[in-house]
N, C-alpha and C. Protein backbone atom coordinates (compact mmCIF):
# COMPACT_ATOMS: atom_id res chain seq x y z
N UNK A 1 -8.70 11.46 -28.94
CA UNK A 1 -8.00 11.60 -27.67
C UNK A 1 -7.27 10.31 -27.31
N UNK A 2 -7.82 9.14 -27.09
CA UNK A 2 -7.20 7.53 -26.90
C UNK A 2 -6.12 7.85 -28.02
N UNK A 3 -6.12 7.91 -29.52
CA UNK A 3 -4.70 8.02 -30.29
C UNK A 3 -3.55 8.58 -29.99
N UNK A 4 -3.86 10.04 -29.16
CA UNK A 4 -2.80 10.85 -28.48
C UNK A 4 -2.10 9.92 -27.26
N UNK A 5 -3.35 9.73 -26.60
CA UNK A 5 -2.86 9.06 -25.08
C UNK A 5 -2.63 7.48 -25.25
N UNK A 6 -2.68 6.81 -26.25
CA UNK A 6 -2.55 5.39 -26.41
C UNK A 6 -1.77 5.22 -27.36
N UNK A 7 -1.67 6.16 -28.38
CA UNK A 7 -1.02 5.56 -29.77
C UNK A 7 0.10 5.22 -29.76
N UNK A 8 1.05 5.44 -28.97
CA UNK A 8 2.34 5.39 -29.27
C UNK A 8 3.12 4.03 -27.96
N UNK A 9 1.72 4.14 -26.83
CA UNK A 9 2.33 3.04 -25.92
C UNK A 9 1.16 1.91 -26.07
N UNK A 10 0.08 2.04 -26.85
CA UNK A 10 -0.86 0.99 -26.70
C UNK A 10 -0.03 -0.54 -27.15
N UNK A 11 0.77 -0.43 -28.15
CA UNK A 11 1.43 -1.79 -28.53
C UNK A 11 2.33 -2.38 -27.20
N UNK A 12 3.56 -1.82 -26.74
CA UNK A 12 3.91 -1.90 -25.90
C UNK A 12 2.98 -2.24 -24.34
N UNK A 13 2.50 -1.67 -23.99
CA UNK A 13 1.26 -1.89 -23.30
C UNK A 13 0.83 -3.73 -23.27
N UNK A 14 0.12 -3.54 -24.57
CA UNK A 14 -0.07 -4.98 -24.99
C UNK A 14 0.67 -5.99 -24.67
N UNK A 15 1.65 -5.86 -25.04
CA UNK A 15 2.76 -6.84 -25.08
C UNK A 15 2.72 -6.86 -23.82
N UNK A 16 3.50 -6.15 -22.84
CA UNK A 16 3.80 -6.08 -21.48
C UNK A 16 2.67 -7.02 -20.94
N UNK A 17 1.32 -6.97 -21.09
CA UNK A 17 0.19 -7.54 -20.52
C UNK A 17 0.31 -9.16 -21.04
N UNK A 18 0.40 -9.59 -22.24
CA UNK A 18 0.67 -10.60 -22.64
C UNK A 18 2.08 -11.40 -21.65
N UNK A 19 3.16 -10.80 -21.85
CA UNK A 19 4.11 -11.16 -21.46
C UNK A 19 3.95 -11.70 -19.85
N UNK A 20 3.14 -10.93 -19.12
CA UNK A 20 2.36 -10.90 -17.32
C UNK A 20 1.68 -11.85 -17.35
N UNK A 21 0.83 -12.27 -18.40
CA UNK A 21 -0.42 -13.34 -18.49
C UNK A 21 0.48 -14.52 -18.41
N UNK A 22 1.07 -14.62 -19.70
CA UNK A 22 1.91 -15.99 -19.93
C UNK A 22 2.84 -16.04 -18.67
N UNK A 23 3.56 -15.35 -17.99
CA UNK A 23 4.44 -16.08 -16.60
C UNK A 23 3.26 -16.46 -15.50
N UNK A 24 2.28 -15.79 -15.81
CA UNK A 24 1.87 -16.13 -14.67
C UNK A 24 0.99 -17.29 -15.00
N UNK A 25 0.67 -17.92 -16.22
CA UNK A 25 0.15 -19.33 -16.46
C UNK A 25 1.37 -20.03 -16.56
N UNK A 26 2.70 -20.04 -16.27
CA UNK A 26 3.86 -20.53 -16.02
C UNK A 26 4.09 -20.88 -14.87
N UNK A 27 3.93 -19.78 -13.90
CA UNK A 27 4.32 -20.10 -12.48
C UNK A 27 3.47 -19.34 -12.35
N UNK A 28 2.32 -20.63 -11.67
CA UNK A 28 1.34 -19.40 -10.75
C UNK A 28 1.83 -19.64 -9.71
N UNK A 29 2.17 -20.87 -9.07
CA UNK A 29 2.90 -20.83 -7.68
C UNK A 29 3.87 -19.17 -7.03
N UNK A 30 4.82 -19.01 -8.07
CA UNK A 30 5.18 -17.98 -7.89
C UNK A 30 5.06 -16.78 -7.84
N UNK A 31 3.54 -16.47 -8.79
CA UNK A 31 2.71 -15.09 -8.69
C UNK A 31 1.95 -14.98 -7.75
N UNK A 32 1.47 -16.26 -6.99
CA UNK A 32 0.30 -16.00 -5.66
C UNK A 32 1.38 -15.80 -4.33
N UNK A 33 2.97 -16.36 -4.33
CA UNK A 33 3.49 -16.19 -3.18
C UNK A 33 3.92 -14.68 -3.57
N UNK A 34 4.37 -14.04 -4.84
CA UNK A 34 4.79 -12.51 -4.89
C UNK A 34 3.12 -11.56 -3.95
N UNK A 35 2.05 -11.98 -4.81
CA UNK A 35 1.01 -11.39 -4.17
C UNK A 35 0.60 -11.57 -2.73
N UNK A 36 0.92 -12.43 -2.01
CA UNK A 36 0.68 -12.82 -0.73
C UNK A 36 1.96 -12.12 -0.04
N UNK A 37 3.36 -11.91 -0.63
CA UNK A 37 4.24 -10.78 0.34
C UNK A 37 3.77 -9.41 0.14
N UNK A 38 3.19 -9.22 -0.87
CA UNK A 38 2.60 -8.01 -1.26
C UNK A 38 1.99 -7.42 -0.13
N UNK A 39 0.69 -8.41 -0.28
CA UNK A 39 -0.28 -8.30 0.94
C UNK A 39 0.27 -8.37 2.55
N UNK A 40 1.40 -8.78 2.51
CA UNK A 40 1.41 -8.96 4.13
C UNK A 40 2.60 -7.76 4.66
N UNK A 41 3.47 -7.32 3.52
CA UNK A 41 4.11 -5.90 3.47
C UNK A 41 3.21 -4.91 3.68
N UNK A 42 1.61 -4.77 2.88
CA UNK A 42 0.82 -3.66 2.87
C UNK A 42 -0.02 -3.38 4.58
N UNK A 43 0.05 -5.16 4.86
CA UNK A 43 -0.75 -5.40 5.92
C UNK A 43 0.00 -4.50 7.21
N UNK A 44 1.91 -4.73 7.01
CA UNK A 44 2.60 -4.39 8.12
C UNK A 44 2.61 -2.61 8.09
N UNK A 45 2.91 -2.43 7.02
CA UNK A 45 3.10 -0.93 6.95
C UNK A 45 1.64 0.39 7.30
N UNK A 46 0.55 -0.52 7.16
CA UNK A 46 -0.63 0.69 7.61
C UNK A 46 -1.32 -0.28 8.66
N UNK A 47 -0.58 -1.12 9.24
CA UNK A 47 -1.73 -1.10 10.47
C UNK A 47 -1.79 0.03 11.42
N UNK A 48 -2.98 -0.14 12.00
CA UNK A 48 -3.66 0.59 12.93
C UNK A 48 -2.55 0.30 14.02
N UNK A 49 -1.97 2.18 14.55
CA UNK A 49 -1.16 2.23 15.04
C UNK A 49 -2.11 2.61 16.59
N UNK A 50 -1.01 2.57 17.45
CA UNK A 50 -2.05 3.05 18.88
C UNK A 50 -2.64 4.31 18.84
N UNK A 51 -3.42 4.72 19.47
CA UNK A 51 -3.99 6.45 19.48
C UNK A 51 -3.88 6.75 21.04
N UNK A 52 -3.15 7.97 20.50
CA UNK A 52 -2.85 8.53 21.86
C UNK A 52 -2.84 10.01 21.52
N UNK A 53 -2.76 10.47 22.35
CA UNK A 53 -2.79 12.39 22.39
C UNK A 53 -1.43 12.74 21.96
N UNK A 54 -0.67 12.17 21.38
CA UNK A 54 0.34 12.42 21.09
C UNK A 54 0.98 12.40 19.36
N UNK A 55 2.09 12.48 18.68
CA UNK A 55 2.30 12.33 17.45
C UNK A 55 3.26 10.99 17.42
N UNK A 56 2.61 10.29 16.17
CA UNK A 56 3.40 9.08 16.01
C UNK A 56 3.61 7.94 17.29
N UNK A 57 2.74 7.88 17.42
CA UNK A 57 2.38 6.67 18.55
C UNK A 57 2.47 6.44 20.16
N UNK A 58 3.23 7.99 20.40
CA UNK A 58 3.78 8.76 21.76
C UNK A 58 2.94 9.48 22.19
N UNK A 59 2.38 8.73 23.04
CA UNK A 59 1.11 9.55 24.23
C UNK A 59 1.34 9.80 25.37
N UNK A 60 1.00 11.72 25.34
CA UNK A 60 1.36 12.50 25.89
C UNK A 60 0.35 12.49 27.21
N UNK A 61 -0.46 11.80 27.44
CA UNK A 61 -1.42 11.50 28.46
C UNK A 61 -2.52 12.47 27.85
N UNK A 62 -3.47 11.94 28.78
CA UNK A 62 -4.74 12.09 28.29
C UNK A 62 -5.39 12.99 29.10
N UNK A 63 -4.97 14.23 30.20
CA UNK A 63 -5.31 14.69 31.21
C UNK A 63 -6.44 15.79 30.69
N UNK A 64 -7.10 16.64 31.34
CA UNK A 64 -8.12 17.26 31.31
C UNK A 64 -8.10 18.58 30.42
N UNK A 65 -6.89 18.89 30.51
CA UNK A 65 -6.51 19.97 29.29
C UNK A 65 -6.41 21.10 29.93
N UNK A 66 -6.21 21.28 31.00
CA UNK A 66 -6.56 22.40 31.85
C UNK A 66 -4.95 23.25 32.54
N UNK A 67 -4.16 22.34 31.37
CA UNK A 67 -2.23 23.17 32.33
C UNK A 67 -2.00 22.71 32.99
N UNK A 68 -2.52 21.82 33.90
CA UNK A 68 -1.59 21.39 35.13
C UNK A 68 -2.24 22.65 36.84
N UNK A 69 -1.55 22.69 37.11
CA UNK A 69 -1.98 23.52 38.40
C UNK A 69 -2.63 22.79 39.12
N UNK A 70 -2.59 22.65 40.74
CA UNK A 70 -3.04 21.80 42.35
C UNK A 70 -3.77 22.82 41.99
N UNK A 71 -4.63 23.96 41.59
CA UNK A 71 -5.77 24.41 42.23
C UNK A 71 -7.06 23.48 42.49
C-alpha cells in the first residue's frame, strides 16, 4: 500500500523536506518571523467574536422570546 501511495512522490517528498531543512538552517531569522505572521494571521481570523442572539456578530437583543406585546 505505502508503494502505491508513496512510490512515485516519496523522492520528491524527500527532497522538498531537505530543501525546507537547509533554508531554514540558513535563515532561521526568517522562518521564525514567516511563523510568527502565521500565528498572528491565525490569531486575527478566529478570534472569539461577540455572542449575541443574532448572526455574525449582530445582536438582535436578548428579550424574553415572547413577540413583543404590552400585555
Amino acid at each position: 500500500m505505502q508503494e502505491l501511495l508513496f512510490g512515485t512522490w516519496g523522492p520528491t517528498i524527500a527532497s522538498f523536506g531537505r530543501q525546507v531543512i537547509a533554508y531554514s538552517l540558513q535563515h532561521p531569522w526568517r522562518v521564525f518571523a514567516a511563523i510568527l505572521v502565521v500565528a498572528l494571521l491565525t490569531d486575527l481570523m478566529f478570534r472569539n467574536r461577540p455572542t449575541g442572539d443574532g448572526i455574525d456578530g449582530f445582536d438582535f437583543g436578548g428579550g424574553d422570546g415572547d413577540g413583543g406585546g404590552g400585555d
